[in-house]
PDB file of N, CA and C in Angstrom:
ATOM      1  N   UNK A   1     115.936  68.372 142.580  1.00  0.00           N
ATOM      2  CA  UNK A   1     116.161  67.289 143.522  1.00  0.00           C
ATOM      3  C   UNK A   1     116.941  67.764 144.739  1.00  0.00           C
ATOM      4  N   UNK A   2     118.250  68.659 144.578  1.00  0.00           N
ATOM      5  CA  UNK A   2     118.818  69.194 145.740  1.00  0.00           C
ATOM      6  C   UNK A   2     117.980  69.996 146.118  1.00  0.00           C
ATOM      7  N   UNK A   3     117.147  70.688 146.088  1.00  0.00           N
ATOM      8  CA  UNK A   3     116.123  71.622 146.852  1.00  0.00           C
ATOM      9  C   UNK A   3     115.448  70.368 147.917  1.00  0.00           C
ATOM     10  N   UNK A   4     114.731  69.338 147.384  1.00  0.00           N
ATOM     11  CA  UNK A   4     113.829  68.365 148.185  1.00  0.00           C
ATOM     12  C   UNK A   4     114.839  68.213 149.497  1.00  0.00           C
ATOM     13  N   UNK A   5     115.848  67.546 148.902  1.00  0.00           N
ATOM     14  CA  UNK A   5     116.611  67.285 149.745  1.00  0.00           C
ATOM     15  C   UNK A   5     116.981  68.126 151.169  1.00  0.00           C
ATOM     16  N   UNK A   6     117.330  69.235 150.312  1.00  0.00           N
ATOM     17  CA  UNK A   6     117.783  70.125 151.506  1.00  0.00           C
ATOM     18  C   UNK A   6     116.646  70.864 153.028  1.00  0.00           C
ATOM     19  N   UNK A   7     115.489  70.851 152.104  1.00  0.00           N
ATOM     20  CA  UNK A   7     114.200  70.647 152.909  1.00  0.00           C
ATOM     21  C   UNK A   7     114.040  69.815 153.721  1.00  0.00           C
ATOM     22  N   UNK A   8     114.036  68.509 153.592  1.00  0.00           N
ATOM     23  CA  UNK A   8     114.302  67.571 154.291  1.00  0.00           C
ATOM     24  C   UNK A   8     115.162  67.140 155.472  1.00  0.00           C
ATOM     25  N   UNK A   9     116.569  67.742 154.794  1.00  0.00           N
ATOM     26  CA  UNK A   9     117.043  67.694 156.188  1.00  0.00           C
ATOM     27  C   UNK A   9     116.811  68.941 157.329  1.00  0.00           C
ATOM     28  N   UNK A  10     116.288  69.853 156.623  1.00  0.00           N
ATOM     29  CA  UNK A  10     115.853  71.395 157.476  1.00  0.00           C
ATOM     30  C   UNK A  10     114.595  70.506 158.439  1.00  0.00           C
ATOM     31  N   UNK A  11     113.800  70.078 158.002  1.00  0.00           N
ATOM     32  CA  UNK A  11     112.892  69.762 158.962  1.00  0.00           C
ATOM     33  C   UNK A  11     113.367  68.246 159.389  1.00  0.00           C
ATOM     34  N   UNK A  12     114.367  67.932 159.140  1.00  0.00           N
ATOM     35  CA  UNK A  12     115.017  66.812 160.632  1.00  0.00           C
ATOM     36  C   UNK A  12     115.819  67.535 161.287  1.00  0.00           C
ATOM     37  N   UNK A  13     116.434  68.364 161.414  1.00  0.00           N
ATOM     38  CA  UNK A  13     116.997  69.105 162.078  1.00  0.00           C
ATOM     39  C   UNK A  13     115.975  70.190 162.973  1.00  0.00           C
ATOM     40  N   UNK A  14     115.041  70.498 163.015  1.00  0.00           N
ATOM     41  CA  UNK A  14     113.782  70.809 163.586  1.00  0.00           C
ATOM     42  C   UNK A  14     113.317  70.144 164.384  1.00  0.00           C
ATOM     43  N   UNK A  15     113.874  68.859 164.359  1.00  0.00           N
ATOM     44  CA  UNK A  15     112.967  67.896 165.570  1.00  0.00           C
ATOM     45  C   UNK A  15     114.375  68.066 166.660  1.00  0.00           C
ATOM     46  N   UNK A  16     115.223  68.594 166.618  1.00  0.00           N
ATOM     47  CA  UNK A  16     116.413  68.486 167.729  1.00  0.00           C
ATOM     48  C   UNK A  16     115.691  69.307 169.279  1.00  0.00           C
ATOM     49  N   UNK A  17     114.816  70.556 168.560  1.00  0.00           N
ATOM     50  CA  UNK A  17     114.476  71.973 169.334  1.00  0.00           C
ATOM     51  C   UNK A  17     113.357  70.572 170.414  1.00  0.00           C
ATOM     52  N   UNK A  18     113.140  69.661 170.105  1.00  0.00           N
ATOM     53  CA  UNK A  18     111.636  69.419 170.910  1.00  0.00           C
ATOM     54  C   UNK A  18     112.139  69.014 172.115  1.00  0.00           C
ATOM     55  N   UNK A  19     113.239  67.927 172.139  1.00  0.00           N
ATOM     56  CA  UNK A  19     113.555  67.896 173.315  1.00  0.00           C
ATOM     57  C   UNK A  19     114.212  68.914 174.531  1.00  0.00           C
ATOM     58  N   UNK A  20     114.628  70.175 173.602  1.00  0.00           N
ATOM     59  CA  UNK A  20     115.722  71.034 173.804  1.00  0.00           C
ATOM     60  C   UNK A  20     114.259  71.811 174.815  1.00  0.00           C
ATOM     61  N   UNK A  21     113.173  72.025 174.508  1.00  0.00           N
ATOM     62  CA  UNK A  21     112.382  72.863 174.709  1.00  0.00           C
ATOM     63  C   UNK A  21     111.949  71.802 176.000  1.00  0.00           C
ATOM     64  N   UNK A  22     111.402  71.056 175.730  1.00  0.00           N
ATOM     65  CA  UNK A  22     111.094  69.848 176.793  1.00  0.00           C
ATOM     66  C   UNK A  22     112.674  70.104 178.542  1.00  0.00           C
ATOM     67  N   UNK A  23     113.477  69.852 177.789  1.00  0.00           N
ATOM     68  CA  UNK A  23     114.251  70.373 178.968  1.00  0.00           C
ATOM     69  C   UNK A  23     114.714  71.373 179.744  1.00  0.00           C
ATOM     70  N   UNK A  24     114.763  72.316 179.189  1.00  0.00           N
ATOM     71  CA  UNK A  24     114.220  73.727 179.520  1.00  0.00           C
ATOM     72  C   UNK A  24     113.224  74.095 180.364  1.00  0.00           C
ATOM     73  N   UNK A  25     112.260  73.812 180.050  1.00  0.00           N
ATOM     74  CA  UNK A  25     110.850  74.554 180.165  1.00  0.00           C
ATOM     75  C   UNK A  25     111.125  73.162 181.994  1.00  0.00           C
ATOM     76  N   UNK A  26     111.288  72.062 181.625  1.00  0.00           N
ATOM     77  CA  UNK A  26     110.985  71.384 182.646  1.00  0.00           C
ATOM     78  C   UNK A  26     112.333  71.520 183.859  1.00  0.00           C
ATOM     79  N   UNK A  27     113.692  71.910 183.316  1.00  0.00           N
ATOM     80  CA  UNK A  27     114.795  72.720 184.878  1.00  0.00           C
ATOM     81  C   UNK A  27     113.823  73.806 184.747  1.00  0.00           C
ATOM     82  N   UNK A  28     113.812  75.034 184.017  1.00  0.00           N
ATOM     83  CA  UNK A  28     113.032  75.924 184.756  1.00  0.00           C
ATOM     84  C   UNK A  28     112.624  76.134 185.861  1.00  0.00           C
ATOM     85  N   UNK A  29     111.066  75.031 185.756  1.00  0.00           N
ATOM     86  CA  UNK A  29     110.305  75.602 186.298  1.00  0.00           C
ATOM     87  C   UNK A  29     110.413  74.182 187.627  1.00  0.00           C
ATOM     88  N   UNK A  30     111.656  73.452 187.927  1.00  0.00           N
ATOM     89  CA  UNK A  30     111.966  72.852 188.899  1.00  0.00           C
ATOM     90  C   UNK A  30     112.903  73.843 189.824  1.00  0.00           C
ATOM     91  N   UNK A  31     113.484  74.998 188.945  1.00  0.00           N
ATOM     92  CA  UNK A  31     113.906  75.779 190.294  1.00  0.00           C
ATOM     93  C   UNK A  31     112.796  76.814 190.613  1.00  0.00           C
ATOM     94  N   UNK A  32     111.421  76.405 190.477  1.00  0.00           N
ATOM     95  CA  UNK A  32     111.014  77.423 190.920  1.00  0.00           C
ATOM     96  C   UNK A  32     110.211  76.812 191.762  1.00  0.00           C
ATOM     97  N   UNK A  33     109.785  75.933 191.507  1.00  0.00           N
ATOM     98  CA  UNK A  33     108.947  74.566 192.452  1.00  0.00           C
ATOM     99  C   UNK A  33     109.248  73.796 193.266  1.00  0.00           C
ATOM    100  N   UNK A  34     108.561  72.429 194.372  1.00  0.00           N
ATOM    101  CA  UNK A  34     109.134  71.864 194.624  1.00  0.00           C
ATOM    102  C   UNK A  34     108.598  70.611 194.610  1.00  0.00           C
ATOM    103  N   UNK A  35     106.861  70.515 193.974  1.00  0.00           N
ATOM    104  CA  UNK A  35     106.132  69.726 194.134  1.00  0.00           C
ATOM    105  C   UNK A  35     106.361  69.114 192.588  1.00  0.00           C
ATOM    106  N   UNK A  36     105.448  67.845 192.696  1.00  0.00           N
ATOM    107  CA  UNK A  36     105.528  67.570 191.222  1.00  0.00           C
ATOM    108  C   UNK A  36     104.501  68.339 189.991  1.00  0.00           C
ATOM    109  N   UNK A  37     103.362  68.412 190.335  1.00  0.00           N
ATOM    110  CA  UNK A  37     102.328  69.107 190.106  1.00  0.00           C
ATOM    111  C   UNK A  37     102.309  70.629 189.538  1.00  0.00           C
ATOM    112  N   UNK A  38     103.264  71.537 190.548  1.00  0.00           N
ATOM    113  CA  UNK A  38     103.091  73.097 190.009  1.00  0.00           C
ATOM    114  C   UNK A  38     104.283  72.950 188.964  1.00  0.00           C
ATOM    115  N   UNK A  39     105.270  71.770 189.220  1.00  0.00           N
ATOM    116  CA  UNK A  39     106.689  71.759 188.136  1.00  0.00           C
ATOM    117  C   UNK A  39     105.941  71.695 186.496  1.00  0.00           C
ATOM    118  N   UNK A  40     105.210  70.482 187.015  1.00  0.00           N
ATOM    119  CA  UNK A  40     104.220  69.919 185.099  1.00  0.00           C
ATOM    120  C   UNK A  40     103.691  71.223 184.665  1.00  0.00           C
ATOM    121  N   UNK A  41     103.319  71.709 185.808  1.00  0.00           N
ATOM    122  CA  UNK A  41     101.962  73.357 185.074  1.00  0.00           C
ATOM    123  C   UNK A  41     103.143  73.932 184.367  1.00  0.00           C
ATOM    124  N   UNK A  42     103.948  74.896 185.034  1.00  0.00           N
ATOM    125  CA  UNK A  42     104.701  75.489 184.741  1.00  0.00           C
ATOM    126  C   UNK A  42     105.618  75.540 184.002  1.00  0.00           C
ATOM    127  N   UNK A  43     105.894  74.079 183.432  1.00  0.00           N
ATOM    128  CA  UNK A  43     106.852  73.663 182.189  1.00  0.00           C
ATOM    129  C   UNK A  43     105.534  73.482 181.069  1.00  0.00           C
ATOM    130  N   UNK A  44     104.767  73.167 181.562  1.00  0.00           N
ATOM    131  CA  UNK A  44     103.325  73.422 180.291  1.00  0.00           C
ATOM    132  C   UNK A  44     103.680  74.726 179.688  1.00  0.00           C
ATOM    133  N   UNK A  45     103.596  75.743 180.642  1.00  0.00           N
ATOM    134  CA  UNK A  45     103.392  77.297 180.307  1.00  0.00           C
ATOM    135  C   UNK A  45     104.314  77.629 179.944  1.00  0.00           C
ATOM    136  N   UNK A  46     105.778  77.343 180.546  1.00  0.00           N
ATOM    137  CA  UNK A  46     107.178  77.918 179.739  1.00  0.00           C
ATOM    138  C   UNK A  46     107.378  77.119 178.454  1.00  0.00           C
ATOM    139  N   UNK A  47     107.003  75.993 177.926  1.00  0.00           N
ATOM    140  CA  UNK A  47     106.836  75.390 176.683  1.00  0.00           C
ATOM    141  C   UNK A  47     105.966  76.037 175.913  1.00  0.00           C
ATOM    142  N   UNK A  48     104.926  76.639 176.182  1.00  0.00           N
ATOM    143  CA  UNK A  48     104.278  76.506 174.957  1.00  0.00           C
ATOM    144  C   UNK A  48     104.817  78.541 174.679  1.00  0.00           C
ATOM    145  N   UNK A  49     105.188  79.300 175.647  1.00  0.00           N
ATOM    146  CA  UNK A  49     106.020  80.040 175.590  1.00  0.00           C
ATOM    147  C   UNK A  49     107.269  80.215 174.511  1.00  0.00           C
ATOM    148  N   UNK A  50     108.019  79.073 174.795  1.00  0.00           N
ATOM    149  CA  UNK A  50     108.896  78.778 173.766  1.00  0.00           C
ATOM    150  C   UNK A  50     108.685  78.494 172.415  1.00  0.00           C
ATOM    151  N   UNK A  51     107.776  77.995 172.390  1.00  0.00           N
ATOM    152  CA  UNK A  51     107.239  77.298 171.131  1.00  0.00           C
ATOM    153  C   UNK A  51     106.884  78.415 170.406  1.00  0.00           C
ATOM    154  N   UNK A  52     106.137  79.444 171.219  1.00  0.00           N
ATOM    155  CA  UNK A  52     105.818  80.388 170.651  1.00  0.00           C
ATOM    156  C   UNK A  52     106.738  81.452 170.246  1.00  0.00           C
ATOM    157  N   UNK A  53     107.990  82.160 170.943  1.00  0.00           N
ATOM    158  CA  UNK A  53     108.920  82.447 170.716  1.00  0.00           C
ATOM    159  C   UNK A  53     109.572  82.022 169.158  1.00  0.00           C
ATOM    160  N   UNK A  54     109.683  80.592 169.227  1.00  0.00           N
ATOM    161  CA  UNK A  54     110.404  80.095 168.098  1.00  0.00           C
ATOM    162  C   UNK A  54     109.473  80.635 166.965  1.00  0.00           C
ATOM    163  N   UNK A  55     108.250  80.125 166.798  1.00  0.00           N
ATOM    164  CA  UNK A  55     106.967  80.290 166.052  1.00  0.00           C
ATOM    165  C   UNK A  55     107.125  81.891 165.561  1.00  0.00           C
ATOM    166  N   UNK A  56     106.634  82.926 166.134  1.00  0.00           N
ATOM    167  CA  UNK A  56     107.288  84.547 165.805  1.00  0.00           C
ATOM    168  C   UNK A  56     108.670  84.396 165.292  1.00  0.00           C
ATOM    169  N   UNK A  57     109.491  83.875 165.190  1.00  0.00           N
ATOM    170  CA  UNK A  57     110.487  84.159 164.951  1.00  0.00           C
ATOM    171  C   UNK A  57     110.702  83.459 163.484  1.00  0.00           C
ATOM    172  N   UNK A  58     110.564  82.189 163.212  1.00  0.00           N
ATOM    173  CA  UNK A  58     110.516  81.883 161.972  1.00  0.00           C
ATOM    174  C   UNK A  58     109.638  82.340 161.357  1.00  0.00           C
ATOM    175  N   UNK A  59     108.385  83.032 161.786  1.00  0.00           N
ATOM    176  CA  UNK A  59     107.335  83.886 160.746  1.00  0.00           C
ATOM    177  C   UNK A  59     108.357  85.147 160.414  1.00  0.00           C
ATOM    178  N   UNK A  60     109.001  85.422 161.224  1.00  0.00           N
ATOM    179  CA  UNK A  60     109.718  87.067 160.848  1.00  0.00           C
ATOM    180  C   UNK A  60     110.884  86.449 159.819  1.00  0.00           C
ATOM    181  N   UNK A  61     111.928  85.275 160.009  1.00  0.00           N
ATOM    182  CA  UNK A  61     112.877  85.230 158.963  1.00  0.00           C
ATOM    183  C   UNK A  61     112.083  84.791 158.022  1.00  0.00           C
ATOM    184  N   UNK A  62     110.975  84.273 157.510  1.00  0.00           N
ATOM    185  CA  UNK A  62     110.241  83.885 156.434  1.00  0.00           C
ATOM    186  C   UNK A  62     109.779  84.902 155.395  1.00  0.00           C
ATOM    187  N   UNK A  63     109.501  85.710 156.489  1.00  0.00           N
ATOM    188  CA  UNK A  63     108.891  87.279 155.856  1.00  0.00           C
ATOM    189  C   UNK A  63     110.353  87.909 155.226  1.00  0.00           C
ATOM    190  N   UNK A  64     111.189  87.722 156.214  1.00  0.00           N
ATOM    191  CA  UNK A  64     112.339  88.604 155.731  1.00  0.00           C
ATOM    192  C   UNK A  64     112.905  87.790 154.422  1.00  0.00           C
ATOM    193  N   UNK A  65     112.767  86.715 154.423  1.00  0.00           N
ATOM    194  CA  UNK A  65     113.676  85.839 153.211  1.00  0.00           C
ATOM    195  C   UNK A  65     112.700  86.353 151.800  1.00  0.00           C
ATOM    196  N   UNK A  66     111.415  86.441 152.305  1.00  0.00           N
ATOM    197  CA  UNK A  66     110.426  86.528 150.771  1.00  0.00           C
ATOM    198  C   UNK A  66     110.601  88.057 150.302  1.00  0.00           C
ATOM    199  N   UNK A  67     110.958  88.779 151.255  1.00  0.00           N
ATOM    200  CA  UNK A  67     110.933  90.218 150.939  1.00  0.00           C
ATOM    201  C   UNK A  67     112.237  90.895 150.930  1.00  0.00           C
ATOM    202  N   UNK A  68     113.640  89.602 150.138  1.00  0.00           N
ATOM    203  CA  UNK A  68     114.645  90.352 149.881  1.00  0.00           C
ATOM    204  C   UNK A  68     115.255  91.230 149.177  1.00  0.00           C
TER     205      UNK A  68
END
């Protein structure tokens, strides 16, 4: 039962990164812009960037946790 649990709160604590990434990706790419248009592209592209970042990275501690 403490295992479920603790899972549980691991993936509510996972939903904190979305906005975190959302704001990021969107100052970014407002200091690099000035229109509204190239800002949306470019926080598209530095988001899914991030996402991906994060993504490699929990595949590598996953790997590392199974192969202690």
């Amino acid at each position: 039962m403490d295992v479920l649990l603790s899972a549980n709160t691991w993936t509510n604590d996972l939903w904190y990164a979305l906005p975190l990434v959302i704001a990021v990706s969107l100052v970014y790419a407002a200091t690099r812009h000035e229109a509204m248009e190239p800002i949306l592209c470019h926080a598209t592209r530095i988001g899914s960037w991030i996402v991906g970042f994060m993504a490699v990275v929990f595949v590598v501690l996953l790997l590392g946790s199974w192969y202690q």
